[in-house]
PDB file of N, CA and C in Angstrom:
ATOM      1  N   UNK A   1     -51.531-200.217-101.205  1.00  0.00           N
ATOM      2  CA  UNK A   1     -51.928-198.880-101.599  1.00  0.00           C
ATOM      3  C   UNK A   1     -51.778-197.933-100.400  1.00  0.00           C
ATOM      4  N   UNK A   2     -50.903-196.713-100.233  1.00  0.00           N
ATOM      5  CA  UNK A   2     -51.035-196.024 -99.219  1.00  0.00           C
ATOM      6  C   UNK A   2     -52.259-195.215 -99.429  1.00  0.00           C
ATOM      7  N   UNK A   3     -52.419-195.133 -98.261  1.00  0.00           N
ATOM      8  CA  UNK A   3     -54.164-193.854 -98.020  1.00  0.00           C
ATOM      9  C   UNK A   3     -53.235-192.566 -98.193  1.00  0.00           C
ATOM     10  N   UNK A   4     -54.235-191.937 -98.699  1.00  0.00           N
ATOM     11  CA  UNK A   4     -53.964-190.434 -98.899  1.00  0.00           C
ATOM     12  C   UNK A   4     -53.663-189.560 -97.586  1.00  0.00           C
ATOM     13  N   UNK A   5     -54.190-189.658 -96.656  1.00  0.00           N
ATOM     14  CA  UNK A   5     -54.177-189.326 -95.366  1.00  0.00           C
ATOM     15  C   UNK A   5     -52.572-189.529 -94.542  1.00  0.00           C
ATOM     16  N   UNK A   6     -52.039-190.786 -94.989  1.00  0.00           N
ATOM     17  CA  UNK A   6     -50.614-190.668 -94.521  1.00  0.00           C
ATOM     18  C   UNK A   6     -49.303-190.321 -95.555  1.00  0.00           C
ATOM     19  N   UNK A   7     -49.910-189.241 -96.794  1.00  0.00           N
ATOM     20  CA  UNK A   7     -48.748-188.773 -97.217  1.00  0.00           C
ATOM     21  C   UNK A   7     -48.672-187.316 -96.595  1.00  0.00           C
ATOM     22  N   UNK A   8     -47.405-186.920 -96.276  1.00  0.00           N
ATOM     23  CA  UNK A   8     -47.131-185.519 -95.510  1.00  0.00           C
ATOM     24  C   UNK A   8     -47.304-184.053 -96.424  1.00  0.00           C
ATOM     25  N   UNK A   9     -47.998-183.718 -95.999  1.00  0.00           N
ATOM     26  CA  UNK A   9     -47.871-182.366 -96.625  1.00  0.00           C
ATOM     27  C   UNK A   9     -47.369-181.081 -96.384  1.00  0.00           C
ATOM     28  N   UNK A  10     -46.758-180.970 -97.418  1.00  0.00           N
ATOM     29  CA  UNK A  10     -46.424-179.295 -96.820  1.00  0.00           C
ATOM     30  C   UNK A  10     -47.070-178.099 -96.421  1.00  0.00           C
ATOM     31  N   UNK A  11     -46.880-177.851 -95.065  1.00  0.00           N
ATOM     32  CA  UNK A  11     -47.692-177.117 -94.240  1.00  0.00           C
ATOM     33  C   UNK A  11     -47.291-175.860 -94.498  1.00  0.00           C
ATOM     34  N   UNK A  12     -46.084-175.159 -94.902  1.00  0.00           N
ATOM     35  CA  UNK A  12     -45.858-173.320 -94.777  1.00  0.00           C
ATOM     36  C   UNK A  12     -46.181-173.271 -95.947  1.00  0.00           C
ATOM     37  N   UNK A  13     -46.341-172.070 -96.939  1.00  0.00           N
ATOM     38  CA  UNK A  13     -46.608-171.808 -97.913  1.00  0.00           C
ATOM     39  C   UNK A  13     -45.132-171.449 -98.698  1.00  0.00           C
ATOM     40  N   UNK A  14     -45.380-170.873-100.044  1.00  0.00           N
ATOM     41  CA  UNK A  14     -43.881-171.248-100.310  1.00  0.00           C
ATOM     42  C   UNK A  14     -43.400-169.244-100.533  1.00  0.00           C
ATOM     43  N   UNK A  15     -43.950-168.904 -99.765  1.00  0.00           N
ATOM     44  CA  UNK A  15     -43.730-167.473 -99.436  1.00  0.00           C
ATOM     45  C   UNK A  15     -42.099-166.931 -99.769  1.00  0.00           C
ATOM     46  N   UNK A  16     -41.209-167.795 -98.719  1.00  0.00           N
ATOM     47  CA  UNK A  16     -39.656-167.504 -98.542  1.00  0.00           C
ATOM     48  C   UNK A  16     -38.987-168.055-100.222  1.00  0.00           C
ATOM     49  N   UNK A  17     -39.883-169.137-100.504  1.00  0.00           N
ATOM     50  CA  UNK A  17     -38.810-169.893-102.238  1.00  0.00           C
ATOM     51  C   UNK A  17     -39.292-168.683-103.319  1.00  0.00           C
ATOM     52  N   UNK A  18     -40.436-168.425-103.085  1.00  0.00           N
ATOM     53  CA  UNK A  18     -40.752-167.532-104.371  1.00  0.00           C
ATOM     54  C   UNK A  18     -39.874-166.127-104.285  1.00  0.00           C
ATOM     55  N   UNK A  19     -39.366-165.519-103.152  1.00  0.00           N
ATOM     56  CA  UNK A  19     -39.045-164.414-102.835  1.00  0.00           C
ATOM     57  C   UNK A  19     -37.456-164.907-103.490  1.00  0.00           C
ATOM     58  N   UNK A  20     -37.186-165.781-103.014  1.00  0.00           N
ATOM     59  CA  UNK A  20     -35.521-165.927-103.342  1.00  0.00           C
ATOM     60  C   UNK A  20     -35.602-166.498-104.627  1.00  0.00           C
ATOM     61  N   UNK A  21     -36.249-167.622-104.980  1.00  0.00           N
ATOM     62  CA  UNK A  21     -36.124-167.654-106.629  1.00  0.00           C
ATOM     63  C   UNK A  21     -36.024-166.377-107.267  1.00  0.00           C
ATOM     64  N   UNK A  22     -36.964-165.554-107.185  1.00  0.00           N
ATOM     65  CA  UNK A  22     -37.044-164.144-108.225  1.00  0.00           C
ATOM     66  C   UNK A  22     -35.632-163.423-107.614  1.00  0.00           C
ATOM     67  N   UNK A  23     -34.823-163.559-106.183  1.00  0.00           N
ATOM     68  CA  UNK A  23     -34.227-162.771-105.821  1.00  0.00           C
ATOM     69  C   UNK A  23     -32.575-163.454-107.199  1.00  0.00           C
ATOM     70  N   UNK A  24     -32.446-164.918-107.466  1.00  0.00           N
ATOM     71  CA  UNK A  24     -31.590-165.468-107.861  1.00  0.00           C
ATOM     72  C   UNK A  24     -31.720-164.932-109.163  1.00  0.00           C
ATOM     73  N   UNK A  25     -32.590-164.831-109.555  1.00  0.00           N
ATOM     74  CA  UNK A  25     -32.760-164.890-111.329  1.00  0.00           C
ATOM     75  C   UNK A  25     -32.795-163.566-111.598  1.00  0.00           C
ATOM     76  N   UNK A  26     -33.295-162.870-110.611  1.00  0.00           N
ATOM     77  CA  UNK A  26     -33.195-160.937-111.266  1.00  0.00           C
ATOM     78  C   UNK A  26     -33.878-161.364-112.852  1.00  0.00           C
ATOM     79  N   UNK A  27     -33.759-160.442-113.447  1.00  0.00           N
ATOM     80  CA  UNK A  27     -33.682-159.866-114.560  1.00  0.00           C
ATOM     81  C   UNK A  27     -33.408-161.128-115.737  1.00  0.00           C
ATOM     82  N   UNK A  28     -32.282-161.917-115.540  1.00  0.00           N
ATOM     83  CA  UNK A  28     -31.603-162.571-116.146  1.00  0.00           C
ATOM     84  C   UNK A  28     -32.632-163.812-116.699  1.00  0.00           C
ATOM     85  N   UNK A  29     -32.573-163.937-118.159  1.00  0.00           N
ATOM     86  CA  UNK A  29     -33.517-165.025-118.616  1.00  0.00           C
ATOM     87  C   UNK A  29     -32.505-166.387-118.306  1.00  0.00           C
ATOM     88  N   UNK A  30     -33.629-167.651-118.653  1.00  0.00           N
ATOM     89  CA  UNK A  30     -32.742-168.540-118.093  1.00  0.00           C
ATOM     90  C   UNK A  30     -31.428-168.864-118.970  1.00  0.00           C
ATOM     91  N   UNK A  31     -31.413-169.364-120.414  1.00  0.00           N
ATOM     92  CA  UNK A  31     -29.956-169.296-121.043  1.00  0.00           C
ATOM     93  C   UNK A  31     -28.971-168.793-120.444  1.00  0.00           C
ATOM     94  N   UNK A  32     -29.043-167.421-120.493  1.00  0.00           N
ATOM     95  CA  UNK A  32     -28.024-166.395-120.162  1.00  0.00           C
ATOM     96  C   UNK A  32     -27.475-166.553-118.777  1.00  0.00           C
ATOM     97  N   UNK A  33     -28.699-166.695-117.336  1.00  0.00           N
ATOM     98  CA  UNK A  33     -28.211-166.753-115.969  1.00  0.00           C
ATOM     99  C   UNK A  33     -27.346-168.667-115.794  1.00  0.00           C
ATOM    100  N   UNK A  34     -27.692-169.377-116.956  1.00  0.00           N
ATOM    101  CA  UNK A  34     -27.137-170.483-116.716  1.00  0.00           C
ATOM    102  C   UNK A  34     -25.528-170.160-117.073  1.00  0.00           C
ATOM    103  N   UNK A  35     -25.480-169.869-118.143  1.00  0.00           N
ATOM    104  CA  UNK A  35     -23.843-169.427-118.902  1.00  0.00           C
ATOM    105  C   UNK A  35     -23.294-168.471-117.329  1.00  0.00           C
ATOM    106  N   UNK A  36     -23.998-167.555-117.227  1.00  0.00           N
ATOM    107  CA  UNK A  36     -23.068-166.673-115.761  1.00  0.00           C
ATOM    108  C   UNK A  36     -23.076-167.274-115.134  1.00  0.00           C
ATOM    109  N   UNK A  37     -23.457-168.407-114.226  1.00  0.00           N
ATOM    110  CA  UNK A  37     -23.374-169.418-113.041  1.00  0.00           C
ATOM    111  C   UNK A  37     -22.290-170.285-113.478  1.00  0.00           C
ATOM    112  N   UNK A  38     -22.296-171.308-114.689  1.00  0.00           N
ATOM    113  CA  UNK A  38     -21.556-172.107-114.960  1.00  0.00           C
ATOM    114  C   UNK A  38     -20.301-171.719-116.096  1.00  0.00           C
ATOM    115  N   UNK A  39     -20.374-170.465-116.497  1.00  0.00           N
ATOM    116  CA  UNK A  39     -19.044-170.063-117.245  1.00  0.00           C
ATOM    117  C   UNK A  39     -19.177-170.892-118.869  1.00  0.00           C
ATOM    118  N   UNK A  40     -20.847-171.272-119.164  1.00  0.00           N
ATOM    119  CA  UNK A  40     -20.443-172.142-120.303  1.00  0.00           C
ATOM    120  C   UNK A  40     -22.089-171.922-120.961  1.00  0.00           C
ATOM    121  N   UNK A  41     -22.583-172.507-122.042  1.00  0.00           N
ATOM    122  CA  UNK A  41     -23.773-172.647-122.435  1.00  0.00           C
ATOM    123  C   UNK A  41     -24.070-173.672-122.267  1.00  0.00           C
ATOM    124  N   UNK A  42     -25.472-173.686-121.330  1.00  0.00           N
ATOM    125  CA  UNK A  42     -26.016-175.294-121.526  1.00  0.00           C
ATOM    126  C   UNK A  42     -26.258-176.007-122.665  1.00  0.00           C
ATOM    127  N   UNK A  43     -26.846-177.071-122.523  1.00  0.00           N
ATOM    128  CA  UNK A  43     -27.924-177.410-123.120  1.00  0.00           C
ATOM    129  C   UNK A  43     -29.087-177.156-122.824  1.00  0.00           C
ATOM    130  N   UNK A  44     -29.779-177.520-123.874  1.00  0.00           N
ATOM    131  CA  UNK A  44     -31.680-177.208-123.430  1.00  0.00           C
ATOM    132  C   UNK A  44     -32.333-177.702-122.463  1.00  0.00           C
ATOM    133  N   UNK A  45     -31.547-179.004-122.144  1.00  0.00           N
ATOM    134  CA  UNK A  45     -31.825-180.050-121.120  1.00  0.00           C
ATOM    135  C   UNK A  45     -31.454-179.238-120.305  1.00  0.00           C
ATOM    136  N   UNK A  46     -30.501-179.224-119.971  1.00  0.00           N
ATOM    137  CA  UNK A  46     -29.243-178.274-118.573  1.00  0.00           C
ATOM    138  C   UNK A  46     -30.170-177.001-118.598  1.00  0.00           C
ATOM    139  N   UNK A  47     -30.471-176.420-119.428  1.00  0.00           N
ATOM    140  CA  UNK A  47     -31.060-174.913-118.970  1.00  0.00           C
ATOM    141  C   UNK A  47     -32.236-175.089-117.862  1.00  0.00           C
ATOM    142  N   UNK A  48     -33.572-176.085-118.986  1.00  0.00           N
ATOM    143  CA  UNK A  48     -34.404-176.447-118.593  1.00  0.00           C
ATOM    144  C   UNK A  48     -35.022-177.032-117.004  1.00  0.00           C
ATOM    145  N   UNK A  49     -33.850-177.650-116.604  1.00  0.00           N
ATOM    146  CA  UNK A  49     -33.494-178.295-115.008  1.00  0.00           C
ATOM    147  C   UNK A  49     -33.235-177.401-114.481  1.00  0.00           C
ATOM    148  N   UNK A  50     -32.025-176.248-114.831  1.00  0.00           N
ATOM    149  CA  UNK A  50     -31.708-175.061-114.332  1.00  0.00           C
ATOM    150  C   UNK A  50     -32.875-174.310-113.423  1.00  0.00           C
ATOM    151  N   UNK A  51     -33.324-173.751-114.665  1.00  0.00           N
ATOM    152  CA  UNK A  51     -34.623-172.771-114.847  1.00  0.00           C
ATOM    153  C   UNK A  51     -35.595-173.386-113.925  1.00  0.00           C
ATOM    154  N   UNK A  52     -36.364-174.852-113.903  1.00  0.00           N
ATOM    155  CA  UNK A  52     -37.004-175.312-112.897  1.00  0.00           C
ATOM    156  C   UNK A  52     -36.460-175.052-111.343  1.00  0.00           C
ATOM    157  N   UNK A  53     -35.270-175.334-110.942  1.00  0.00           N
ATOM    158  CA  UNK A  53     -34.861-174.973-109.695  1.00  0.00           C
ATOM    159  C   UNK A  53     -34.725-173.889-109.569  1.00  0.00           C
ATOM    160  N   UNK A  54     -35.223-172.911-110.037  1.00  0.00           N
ATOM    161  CA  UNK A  54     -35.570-171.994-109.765  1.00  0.00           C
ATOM    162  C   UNK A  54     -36.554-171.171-110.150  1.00  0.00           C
ATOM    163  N   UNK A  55     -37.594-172.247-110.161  1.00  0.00           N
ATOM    164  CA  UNK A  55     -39.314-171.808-109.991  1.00  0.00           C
ATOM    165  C   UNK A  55     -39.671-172.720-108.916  1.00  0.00           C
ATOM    166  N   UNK A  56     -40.138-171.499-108.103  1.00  0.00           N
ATOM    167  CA  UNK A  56     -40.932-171.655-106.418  1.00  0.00           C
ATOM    168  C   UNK A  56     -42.311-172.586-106.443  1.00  0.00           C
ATOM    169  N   UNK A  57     -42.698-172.808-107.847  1.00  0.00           N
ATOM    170  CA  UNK A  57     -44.010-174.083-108.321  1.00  0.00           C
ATOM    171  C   UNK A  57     -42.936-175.157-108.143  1.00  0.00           C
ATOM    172  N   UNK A  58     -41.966-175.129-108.779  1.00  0.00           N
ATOM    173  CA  UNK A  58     -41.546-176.723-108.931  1.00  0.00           C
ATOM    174  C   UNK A  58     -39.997-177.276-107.778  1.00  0.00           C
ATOM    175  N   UNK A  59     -40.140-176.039-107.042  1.00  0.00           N
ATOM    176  CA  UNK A  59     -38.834-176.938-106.514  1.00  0.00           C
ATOM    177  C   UNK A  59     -38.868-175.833-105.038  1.00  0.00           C
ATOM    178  N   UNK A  60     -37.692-176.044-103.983  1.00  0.00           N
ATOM    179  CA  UNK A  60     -37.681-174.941-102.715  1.00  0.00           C
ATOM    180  C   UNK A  60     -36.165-175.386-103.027  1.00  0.00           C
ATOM    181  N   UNK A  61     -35.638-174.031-103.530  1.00  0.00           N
ATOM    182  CA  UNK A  61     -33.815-174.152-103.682  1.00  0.00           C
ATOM    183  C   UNK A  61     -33.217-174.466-101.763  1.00  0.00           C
ATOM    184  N   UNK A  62     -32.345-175.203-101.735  1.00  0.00           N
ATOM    185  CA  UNK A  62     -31.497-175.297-100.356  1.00  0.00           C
ATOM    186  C   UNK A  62     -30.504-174.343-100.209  1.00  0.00           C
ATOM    187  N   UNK A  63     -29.744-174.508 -99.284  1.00  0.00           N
ATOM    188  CA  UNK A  63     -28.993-173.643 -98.870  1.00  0.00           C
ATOM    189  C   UNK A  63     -27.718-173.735 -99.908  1.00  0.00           C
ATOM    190  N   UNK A  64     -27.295-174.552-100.114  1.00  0.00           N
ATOM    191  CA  UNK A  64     -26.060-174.964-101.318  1.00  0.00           C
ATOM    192  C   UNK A  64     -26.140-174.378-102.494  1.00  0.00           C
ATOM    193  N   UNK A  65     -27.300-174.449-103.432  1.00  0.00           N
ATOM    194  CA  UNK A  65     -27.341-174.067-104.673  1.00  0.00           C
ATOM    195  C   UNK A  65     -27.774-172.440-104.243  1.00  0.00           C
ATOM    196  N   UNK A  66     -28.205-171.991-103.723  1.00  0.00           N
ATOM    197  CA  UNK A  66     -28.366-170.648-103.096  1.00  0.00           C
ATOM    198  C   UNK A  66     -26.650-169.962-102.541  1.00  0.00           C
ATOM    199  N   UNK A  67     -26.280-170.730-101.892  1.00  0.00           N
ATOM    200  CA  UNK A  67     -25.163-170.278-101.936  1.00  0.00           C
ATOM    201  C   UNK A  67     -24.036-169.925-102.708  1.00  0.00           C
ATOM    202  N   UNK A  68     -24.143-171.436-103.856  1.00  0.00           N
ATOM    203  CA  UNK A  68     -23.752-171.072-105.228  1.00  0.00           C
ATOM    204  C   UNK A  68     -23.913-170.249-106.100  1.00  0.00           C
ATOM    205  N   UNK A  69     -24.822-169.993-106.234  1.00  0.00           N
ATOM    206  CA  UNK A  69     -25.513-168.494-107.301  1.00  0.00           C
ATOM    207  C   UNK A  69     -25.020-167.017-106.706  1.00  0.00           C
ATOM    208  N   UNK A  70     -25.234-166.931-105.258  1.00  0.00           N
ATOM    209  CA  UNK A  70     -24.809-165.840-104.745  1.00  0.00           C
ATOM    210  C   UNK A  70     -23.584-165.528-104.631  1.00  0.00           C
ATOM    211  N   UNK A  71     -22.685-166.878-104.471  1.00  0.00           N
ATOM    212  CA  UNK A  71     -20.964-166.638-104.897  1.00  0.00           C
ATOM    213  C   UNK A  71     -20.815-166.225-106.111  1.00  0.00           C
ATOM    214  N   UNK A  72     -21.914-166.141-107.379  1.00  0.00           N
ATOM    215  CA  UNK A  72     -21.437-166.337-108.989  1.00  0.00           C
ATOM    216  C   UNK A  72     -22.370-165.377-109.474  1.00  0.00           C
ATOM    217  N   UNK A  73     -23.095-164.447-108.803  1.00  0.00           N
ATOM    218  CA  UNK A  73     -23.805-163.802-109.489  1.00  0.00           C
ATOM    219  C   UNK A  73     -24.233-162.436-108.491  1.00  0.00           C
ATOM    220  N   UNK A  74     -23.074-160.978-109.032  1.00  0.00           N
ATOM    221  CA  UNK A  74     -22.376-159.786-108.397  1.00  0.00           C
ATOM    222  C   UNK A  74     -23.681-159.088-108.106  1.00  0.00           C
ATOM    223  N   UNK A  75     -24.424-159.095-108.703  1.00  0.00           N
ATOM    224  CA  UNK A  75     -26.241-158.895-108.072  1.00  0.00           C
ATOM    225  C   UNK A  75     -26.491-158.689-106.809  1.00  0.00           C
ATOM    226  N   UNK A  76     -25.775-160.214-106.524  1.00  0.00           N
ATOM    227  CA  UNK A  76     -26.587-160.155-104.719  1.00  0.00           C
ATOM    228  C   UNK A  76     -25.287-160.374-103.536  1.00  0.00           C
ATOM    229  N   UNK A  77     -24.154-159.991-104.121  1.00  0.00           N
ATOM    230  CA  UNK A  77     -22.794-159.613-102.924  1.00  0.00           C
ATOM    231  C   UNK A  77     -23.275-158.861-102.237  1.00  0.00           C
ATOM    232  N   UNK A  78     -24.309-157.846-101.912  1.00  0.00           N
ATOM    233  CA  UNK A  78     -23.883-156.711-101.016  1.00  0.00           C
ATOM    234  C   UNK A  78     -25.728-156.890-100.436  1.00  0.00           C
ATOM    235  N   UNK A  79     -26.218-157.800-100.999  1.00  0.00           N
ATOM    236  CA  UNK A  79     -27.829-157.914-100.565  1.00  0.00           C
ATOM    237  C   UNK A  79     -28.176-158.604 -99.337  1.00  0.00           C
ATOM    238  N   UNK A  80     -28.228-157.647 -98.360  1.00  0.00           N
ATOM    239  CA  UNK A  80     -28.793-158.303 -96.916  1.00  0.00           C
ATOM    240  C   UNK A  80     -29.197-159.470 -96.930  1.00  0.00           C
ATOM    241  N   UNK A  81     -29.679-160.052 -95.671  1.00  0.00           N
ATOM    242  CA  UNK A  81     -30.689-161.407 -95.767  1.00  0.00           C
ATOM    243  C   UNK A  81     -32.182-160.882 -95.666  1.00  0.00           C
ATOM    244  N   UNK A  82     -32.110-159.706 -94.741  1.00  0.00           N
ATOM    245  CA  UNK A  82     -33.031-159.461 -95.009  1.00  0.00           C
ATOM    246  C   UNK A  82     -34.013-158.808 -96.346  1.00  0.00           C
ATOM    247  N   UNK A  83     -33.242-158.110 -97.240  1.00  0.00           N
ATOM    248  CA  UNK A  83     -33.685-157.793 -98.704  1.00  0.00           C
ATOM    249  C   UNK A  83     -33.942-158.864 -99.526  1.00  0.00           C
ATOM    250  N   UNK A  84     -32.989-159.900 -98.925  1.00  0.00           N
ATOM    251  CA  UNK A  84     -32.981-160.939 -99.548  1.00  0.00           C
ATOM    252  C   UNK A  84     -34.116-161.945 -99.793  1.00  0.00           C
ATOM    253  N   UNK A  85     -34.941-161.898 -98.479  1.00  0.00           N
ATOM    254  CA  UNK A  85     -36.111-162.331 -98.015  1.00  0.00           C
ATOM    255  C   UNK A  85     -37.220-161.481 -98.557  1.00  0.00           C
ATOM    256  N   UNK A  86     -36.929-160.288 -98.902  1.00  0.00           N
ATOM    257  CA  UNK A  86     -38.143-159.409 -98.991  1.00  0.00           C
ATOM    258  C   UNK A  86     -38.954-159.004 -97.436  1.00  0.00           C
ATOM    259  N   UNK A  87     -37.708-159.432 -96.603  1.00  0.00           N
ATOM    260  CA  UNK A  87     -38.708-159.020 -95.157  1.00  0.00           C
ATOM    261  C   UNK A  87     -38.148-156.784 -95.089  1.00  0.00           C
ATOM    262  N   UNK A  88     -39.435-156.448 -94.271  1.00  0.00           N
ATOM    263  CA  UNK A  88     -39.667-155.251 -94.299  1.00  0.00           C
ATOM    264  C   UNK A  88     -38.436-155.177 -92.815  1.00  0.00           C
ATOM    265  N   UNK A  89     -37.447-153.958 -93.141  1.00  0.00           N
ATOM    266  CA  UNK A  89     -37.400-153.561 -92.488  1.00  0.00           C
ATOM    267  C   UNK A  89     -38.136-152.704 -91.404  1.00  0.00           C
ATOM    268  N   UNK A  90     -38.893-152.144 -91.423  1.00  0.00           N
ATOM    269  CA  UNK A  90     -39.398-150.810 -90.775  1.00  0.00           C
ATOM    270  C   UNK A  90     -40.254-152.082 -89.323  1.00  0.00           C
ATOM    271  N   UNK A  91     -40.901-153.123 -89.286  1.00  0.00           N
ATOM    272  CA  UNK A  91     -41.371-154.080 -88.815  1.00  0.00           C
ATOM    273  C   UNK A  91     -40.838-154.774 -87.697  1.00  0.00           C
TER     274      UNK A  91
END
């Protein structure tokens, strides 16, 4: 039985995933932002997995699938890193 004490926890808060999840999905419900990413209609399954990786409760997107969306979705071509982040300029 491991003790509770030696599983690792995540120490930052998920401040930066929630900012970029909402920054990936805009507007776009999940069906629809799946078909513009992948050029096709999921399934319910496929949406469903979709849509989770990109809620900041259930997942912290990486740099890859972030990169992917932003190659495939004309939204965020011209969006700083910093807008991107939601960090304040003026700061």
């Amino acid at each position: 039985m491991i003790e509770q004490s030696s599983v690792p926890v995540k120490k930052e808060p998920n401040r930066y995933s929630a900012i970029v999840c909402q920054q990936l999905k805009g507007k776009i419900k999940g069906k629809d932002l799946f078909a513009k990413v992948y050029g096709r209609e999921g399934t319910p399954s496929e949406v469903q997995t979709f849509v989770n990786r990109l809620n900041p409760n259930r997942s912290n997107p990486g740099a890859d699938i972030i990169g992917e969306l932003v190659e495939r979705l004309p939204h965020l071509h011209d969006v700083t890193l910093a807008e991107f982040f939601g960090l304040d300029k003026s700061s």
